[in-house]
Protein backbone atom coordinates (compact mmCIF):
# COMPACT_ATOMS: atom_id res chain seq x y z
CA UNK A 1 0.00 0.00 0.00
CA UNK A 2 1.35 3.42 -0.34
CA UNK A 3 1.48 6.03 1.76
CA UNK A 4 -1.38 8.19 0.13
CA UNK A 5 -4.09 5.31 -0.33
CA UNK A 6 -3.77 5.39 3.47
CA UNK A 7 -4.09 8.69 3.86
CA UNK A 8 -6.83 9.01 1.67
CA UNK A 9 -8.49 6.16 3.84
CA UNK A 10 -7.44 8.01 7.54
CA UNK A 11 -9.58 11.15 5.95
CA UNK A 12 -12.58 8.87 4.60
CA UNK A 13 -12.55 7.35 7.59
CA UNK A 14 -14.33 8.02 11.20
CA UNK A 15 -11.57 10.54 12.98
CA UNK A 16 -10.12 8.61 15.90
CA UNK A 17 -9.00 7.74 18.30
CA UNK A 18 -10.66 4.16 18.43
CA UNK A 19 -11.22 1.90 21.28
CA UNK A 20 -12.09 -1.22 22.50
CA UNK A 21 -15.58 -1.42 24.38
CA UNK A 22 -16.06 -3.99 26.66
CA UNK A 23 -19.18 -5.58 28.58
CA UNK A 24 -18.52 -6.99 31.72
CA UNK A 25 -18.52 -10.52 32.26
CA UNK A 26 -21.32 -10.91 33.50
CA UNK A 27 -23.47 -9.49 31.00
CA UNK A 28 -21.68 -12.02 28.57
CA UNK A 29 -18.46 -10.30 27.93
CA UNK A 30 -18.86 -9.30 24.20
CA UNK A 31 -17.28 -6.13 22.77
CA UNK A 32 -17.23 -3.87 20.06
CA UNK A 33 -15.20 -1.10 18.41
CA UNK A 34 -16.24 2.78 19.01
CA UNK A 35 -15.01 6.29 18.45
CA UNK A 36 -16.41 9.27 19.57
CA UNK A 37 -19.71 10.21 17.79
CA UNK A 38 -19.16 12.43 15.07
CA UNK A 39 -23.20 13.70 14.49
CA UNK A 40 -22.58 14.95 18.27
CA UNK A 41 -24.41 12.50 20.16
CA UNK A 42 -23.70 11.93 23.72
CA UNK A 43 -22.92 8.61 23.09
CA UNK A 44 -19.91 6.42 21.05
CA UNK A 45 -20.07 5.55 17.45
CA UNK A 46 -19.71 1.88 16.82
CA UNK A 47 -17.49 1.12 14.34
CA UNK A 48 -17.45 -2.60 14.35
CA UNK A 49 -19.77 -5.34 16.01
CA UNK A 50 -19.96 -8.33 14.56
CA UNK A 51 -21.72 -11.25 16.26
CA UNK A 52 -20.61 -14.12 13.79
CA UNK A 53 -17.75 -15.25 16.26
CA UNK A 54 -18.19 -18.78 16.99
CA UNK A 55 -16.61 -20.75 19.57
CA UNK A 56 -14.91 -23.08 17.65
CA UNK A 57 -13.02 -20.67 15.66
CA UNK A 58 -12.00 -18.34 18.88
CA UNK A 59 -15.40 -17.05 20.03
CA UNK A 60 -14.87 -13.75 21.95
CA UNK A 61 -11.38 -13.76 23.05
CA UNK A 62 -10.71 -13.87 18.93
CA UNK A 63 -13.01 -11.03 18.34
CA UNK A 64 -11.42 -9.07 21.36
CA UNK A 65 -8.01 -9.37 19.98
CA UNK A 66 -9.29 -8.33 16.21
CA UNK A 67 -10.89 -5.41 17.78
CA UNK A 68 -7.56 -4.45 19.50
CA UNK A 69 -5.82 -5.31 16.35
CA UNK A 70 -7.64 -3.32 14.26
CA UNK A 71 -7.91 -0.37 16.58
CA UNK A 72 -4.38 -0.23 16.93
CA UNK A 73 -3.49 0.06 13.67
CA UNK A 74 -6.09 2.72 13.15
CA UNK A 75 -5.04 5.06 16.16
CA UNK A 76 -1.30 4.47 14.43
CA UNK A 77 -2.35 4.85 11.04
CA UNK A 78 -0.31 8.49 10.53
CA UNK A 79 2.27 6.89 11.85
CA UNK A 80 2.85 4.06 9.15
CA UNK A 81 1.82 6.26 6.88
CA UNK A 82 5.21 8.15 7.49
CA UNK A 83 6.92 4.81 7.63
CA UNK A 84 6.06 3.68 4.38
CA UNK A 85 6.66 7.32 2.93
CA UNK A 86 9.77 6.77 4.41
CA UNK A 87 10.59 3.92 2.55
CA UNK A 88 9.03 4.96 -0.69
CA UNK A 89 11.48 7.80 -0.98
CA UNK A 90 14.67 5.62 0.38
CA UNK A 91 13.58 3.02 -2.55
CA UNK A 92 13.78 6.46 -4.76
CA UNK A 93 16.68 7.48 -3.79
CA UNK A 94 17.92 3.61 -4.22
CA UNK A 95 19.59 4.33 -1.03
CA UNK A 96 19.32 4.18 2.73
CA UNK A 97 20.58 5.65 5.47
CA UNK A 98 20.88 3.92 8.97
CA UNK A 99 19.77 7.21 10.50
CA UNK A 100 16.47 7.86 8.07
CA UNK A 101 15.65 3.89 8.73
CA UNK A 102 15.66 4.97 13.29
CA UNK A 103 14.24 7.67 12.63
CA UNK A 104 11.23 6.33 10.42
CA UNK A 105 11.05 3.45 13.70
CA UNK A 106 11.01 5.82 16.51
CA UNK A 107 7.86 7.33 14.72
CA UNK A 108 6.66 4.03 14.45
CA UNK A 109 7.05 3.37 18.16
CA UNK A 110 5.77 6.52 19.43
């Protein structure tokens, strides 16, 4: 992917940051990805709740960790965006230096 598909997706996209939202255990455990509202309701947007996870294939503990996954990646989206610009240019330049490659990780990591 380069750099600008993702930022053309980050600006398409609901502004972040995302989270995970969890039920308790006791009221079955499930969870589901939100942001804040962007209409202005009181309340969180949810971005992703899908009920299909069964059991046998990971059941909520899988559908926890694709919700972290996923809102991970989205809250650091910028981020790799920069990383891959980063790369894009050093494959232009046919060239890379050891500094631009810490530099382009310590973004990263932030």
């Amino acid at each position: 992917m380069k750099a600008s598909k993702l930022r053309e997706l980050i600006a398409k996209a609901t502004p972040g940051p995302w989270w995970v939202r969890s039920a308790p255990p006791q009221m079955g455990g499930d969870c589901f990805i939100a942001a804040k509202d962007v209409n202005g309701f009181a309340y969180d947007a949810e971005i992703l709740g899908d009920d299909e996870y069964r059991e046998e294939s990971g059941g909520l503990a899988r559908k926890k960790a694709d919700c972290e996954l996923i809102t991970y990646l989205v809250n650091n989206a910028e981020a790799i965006a920069e990383l891959i610009e980063a790369a894009e240019e050093a494959a232009a330049m046919k060239m890379v230096e050891q500094w631009e490659l810490q530099e382009a990780l310590a973004k990263i990591r932030e």
